[in-house]
N, C-alpha and C. Protein backbone atom coordinates (compact mmCIF):
# COMPACT_ATOMS: atom_id res chain seq x y z
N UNK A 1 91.41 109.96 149.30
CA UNK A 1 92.26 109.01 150.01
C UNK A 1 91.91 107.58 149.61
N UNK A 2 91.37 107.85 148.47
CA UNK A 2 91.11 105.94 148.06
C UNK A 2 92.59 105.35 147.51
N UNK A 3 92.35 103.70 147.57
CA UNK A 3 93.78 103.18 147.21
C UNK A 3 92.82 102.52 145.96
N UNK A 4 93.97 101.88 145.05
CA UNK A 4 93.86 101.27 144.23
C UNK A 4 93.85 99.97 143.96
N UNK A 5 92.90 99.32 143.64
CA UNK A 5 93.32 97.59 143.52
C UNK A 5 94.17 97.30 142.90
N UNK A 6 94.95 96.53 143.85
CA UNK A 6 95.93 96.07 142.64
C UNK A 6 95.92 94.97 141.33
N UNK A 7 94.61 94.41 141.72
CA UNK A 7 94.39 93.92 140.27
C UNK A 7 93.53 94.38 139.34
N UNK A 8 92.42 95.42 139.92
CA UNK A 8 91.61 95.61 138.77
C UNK A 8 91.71 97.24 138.31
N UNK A 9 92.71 97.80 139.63
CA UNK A 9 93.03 99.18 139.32
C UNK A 9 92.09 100.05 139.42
N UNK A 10 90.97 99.59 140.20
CA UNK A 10 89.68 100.56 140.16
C UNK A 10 89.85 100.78 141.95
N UNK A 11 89.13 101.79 142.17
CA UNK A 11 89.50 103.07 143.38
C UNK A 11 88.93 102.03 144.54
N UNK A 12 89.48 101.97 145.66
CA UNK A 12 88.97 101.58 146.95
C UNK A 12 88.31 102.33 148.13
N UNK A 13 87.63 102.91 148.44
CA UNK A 13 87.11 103.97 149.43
C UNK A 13 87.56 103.04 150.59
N UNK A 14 87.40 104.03 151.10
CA UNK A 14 87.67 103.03 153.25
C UNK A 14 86.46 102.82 153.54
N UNK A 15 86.87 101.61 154.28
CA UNK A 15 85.61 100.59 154.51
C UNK A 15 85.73 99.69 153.60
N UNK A 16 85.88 99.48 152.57
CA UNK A 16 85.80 98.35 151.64
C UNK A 16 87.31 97.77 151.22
N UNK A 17 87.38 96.77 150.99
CA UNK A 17 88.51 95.38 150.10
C UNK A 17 88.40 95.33 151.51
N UNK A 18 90.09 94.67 151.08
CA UNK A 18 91.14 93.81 151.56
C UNK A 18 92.40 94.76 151.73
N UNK A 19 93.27 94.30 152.69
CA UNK A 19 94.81 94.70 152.55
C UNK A 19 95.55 93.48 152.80
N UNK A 20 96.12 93.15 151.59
CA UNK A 20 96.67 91.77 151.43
C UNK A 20 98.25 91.94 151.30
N UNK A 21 99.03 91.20 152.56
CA UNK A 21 100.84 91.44 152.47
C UNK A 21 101.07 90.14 151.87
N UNK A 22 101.82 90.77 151.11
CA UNK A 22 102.34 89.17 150.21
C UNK A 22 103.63 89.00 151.40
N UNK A 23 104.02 87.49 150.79
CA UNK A 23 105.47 87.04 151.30
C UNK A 23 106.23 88.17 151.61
N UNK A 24 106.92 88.89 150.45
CA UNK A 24 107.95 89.45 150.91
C UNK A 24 107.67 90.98 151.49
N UNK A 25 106.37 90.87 152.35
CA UNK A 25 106.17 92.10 152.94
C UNK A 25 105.42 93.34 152.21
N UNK A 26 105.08 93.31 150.87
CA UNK A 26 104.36 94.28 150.06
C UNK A 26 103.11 94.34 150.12
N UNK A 27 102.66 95.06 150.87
CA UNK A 27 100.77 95.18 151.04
C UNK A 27 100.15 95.45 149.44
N UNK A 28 99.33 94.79 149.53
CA UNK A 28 98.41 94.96 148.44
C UNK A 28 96.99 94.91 148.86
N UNK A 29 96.71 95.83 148.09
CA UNK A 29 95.03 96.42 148.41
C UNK A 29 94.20 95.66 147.59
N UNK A 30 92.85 95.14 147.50
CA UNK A 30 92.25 94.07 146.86
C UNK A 30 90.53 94.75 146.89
N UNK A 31 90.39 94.81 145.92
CA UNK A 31 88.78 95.81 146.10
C UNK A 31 87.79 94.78 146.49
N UNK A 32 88.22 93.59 145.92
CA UNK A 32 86.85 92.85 146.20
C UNK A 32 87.11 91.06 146.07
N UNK A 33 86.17 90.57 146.48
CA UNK A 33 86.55 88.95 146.51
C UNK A 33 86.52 88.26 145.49
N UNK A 34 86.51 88.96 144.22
CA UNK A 34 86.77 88.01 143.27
C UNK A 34 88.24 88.81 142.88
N UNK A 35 88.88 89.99 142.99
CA UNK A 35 90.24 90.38 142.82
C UNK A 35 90.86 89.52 143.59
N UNK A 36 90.56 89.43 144.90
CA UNK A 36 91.64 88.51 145.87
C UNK A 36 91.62 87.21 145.28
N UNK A 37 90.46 86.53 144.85
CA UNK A 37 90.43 85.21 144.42
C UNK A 37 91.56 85.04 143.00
N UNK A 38 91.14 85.96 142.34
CA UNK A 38 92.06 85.86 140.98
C UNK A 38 93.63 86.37 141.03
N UNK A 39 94.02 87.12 141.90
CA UNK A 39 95.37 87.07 142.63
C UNK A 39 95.72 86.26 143.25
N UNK A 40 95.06 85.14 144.53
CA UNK A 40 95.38 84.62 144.95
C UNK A 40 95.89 83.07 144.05
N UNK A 41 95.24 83.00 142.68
CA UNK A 41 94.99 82.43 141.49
C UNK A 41 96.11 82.72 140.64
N UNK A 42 97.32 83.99 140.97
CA UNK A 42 98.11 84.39 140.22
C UNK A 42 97.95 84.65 138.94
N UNK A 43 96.60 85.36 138.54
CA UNK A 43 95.94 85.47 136.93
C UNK A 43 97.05 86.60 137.19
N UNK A 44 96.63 86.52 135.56
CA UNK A 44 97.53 87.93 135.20
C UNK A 44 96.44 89.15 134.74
N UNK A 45 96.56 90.13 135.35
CA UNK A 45 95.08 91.27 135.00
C UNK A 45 95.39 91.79 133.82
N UNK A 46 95.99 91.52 132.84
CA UNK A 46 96.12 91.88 131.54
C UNK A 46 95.65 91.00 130.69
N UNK A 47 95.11 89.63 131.46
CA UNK A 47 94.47 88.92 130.48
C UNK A 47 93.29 88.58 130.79
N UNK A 48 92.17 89.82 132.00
CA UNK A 48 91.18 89.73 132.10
C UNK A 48 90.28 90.74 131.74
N UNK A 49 89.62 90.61 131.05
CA UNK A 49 88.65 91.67 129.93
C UNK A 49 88.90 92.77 130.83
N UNK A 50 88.39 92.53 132.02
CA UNK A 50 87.50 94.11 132.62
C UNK A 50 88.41 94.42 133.47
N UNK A 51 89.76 94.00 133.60
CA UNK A 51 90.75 95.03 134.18
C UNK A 51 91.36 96.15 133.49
N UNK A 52 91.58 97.37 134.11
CA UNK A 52 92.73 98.53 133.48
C UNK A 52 93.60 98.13 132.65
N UNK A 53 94.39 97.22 133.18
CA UNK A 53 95.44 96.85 132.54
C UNK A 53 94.94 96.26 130.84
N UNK A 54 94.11 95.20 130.62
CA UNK A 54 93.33 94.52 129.60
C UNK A 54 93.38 95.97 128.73
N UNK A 55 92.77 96.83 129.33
CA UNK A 55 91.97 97.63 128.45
C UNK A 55 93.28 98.65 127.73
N UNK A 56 94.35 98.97 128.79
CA UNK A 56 95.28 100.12 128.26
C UNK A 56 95.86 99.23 127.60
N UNK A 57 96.11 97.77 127.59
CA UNK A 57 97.20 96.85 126.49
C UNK A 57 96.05 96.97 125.21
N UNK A 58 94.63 96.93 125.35
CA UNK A 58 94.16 96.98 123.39
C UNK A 58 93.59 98.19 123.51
N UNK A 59 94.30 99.65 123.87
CA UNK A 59 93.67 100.74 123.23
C UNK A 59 92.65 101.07 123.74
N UNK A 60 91.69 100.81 124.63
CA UNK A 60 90.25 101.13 124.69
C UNK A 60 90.10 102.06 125.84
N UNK A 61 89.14 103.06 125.58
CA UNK A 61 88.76 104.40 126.46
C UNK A 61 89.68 105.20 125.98
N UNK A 62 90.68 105.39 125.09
CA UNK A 62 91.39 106.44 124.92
C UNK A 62 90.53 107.80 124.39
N UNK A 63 90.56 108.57 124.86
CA UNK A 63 90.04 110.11 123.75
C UNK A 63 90.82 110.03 122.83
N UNK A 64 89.73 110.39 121.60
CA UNK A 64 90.11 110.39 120.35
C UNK A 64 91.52 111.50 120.13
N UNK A 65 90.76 112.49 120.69
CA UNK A 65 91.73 113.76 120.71
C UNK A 65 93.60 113.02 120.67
N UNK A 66 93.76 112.22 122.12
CA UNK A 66 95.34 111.76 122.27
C UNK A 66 95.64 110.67 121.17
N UNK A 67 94.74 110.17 120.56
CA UNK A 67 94.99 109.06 120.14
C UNK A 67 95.34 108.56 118.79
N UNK A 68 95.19 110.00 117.70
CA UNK A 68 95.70 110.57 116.42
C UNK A 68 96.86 111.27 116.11
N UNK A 69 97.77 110.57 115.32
CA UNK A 69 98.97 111.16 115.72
C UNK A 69 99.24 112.07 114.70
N UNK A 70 100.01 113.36 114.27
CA UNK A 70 100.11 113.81 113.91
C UNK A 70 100.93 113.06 112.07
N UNK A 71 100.86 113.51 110.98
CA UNK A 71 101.64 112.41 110.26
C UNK A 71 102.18 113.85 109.22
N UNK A 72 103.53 113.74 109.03
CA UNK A 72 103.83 114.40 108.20
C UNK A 72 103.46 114.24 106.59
N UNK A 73 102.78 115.29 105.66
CA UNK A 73 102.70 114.48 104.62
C UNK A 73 103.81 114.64 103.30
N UNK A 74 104.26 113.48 102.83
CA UNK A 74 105.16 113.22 102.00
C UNK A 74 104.90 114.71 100.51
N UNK A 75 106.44 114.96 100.74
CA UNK A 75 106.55 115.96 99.17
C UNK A 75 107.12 115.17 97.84
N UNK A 76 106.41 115.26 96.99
CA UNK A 76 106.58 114.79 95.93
C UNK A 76 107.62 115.76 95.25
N UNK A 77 108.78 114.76 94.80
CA UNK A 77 109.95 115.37 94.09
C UNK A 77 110.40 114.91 92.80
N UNK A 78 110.64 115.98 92.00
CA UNK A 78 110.17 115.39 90.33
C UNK A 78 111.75 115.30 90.07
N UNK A 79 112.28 113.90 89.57
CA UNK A 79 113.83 113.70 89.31
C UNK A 79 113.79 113.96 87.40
N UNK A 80 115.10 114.20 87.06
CA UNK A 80 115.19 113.76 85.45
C UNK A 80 115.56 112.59 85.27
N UNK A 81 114.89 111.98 84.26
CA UNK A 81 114.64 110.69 83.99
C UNK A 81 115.90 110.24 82.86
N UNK A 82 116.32 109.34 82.68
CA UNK A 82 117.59 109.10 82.07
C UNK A 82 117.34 109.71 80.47
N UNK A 83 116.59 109.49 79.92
CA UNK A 83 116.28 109.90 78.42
C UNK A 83 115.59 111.66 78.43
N UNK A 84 115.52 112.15 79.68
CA UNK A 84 114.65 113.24 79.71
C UNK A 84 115.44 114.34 80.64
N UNK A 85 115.75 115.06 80.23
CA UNK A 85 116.44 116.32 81.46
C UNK A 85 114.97 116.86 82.43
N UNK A 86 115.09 117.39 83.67
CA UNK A 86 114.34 117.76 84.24
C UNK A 86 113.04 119.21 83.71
N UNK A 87 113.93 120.20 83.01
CA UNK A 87 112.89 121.38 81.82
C UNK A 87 112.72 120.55 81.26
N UNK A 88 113.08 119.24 80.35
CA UNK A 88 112.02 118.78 79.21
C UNK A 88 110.53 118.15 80.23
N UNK A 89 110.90 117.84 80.69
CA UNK A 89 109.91 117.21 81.65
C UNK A 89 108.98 118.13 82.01
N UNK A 90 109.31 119.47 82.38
CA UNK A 90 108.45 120.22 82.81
C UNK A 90 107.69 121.08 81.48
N UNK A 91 108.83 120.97 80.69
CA UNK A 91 107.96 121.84 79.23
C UNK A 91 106.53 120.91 79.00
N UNK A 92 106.96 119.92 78.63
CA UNK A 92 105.83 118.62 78.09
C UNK A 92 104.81 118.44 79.32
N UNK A 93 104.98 118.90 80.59
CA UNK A 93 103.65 118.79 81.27
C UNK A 93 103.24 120.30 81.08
N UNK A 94 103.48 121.09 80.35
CA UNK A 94 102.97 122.93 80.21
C UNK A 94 102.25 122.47 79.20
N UNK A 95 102.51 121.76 78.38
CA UNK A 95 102.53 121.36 76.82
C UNK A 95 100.40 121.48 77.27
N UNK A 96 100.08 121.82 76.44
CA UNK A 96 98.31 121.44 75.71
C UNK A 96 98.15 119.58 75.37
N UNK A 97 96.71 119.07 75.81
CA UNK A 97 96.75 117.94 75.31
C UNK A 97 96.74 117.59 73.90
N UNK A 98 96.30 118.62 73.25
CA UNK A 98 95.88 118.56 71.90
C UNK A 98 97.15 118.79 70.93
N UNK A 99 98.02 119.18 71.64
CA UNK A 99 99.58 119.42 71.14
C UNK A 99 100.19 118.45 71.25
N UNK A 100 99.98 117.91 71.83
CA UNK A 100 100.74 116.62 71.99
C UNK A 100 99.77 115.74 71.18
N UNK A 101 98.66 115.76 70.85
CA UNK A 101 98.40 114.35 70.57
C UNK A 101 98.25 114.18 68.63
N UNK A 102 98.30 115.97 68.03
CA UNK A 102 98.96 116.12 67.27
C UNK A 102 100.07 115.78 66.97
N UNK A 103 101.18 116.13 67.85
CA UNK A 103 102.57 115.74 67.41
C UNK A 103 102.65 114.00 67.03
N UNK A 104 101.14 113.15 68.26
CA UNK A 104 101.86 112.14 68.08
C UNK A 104 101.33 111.48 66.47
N UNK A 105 99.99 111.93 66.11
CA UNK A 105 99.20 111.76 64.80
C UNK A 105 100.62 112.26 63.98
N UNK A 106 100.89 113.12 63.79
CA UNK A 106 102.29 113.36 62.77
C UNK A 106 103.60 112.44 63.05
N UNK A 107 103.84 111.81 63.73
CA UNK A 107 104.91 110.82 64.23
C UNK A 107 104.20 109.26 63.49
N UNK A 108 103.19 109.55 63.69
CA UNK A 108 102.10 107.60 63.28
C UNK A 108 101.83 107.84 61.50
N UNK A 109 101.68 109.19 61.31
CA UNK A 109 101.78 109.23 59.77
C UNK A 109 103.08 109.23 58.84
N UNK A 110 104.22 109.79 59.83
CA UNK A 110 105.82 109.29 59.10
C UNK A 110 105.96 108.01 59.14
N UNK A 111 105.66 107.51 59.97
CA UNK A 111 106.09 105.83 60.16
C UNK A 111 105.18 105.44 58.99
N UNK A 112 103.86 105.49 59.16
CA UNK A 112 102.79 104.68 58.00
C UNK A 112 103.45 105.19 56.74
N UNK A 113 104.07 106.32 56.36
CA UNK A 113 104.11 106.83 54.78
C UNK A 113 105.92 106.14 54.76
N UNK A 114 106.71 105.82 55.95
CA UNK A 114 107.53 105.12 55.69
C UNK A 114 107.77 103.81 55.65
N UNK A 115 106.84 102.92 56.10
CA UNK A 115 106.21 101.38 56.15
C UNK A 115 106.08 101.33 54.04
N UNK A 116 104.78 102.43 54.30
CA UNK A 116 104.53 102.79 52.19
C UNK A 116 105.21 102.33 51.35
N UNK A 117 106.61 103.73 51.74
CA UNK A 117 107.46 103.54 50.50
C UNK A 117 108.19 102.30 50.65
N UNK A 118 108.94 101.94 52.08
CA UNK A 118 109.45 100.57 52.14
C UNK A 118 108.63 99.49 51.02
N UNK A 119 107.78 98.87 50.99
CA UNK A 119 106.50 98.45 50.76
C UNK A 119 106.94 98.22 48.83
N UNK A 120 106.66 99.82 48.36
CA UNK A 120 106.90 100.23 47.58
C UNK A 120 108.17 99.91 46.58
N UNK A 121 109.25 100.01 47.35
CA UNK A 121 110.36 99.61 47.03
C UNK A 121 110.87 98.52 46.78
N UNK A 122 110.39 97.51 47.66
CA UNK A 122 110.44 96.02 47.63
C UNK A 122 109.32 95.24 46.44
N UNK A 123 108.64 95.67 45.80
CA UNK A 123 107.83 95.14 45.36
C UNK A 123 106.42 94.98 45.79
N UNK A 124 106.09 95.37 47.20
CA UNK A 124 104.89 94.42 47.26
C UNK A 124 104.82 92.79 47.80
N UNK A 125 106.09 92.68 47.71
CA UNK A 125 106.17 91.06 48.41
C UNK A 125 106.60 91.07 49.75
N UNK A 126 105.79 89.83 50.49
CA UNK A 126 106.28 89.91 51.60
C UNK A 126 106.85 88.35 52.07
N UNK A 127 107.53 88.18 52.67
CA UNK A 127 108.31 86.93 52.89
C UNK A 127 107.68 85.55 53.32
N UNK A 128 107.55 84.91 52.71
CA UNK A 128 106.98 83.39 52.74
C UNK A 128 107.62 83.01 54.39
N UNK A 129 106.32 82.56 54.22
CA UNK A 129 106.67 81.47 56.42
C UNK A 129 107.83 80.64 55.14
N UNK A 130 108.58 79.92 56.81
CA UNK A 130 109.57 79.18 56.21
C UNK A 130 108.96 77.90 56.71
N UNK A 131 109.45 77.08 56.31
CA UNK A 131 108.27 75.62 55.81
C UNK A 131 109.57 74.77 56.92
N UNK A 132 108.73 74.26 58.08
CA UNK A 132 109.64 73.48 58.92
C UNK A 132 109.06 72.19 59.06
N UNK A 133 110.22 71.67 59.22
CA UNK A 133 109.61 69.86 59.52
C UNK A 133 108.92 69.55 60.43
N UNK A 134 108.34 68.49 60.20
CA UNK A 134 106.97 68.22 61.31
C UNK A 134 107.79 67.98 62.94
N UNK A 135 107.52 68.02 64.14
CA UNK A 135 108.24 68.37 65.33
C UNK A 135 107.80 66.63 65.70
N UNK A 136 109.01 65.92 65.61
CA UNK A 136 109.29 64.01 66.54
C UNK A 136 108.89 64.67 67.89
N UNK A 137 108.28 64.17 68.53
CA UNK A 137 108.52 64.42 69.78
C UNK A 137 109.93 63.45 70.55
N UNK A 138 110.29 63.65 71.78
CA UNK A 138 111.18 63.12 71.93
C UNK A 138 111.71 61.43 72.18
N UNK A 139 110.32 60.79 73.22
CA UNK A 139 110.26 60.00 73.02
C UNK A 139 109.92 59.14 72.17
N UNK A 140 109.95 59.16 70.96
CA UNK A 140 109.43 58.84 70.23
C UNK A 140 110.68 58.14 69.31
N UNK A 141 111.11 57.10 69.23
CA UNK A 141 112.54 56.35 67.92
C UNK A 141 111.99 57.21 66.42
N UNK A 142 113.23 57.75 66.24
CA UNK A 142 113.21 57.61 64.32
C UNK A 142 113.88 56.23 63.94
N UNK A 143 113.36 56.01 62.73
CA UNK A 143 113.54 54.80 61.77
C UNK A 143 114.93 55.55 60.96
């Protein structure tokens, strides 16, 4: 049969507080003389450390147990990529690393033996920088 303070929300046994009627007739129970003082003060008990209220607005005393929420976890979904159908995609991750890194050594040796003959064909020459005039800056008058 205990009541509750109404500002600090902690239990009242009989015999102890206050029963405080406000103006418009609403009894309020008061555990102790510094609750009545800080009501009578119009604090707000959500902005005093060691009230209920303080404590359920930042989380604190909760069991861990209620207080982890369940989280679904995300499925990863493999799209085809504009240059790639969805089986090529999946062949090339079946693929061996060593298969692939063959294929790519045979791809770097067509290009080099086709750089070669290019090379080859042209002579051996390769194109002179082109010779530009010295840069006026802007402010600067020409004569």
């Amino acid at each position: 049969a205990a009541e509750l303070c109404a500002l600090s929300e902690y239990r009242i046994w009989p015999g102890t507080g206050k029963l405080f009627i406000r103006r418009d007739g609403k009894p309020i129970f008061l555990g102790s003389s510094k609750a009545q003082s800080l009501t009578l003060q119009r604090k707000k008990p959500a902005k005093l450390v060691w009230t209920q209220a303080w404590r359920r607005l930042h989380k604190k005393g909760l069991s861990e147990a209620h207080l982890k929420k369940r989280r679904t976890r995300t499925n990863k979904v493999q799209r085809a990529v504009v240059g790639l159908s969805l089986e090529d995609i999946k062949k090339k991750a079946s693929q061996k690393s060593e298969f692939r890194s063959a294929q790519r050594e045979a791809a770097l040796k067509e290009v080099k033996d086709r750089k070669k003959a290019n090379k080859a064909k042209t002579g051996g020459k390769t194109s002179a920088p082109s010779v530009r005039p010295t840069k006026v800056p802007k402010n600067v008058k020409r004569r």
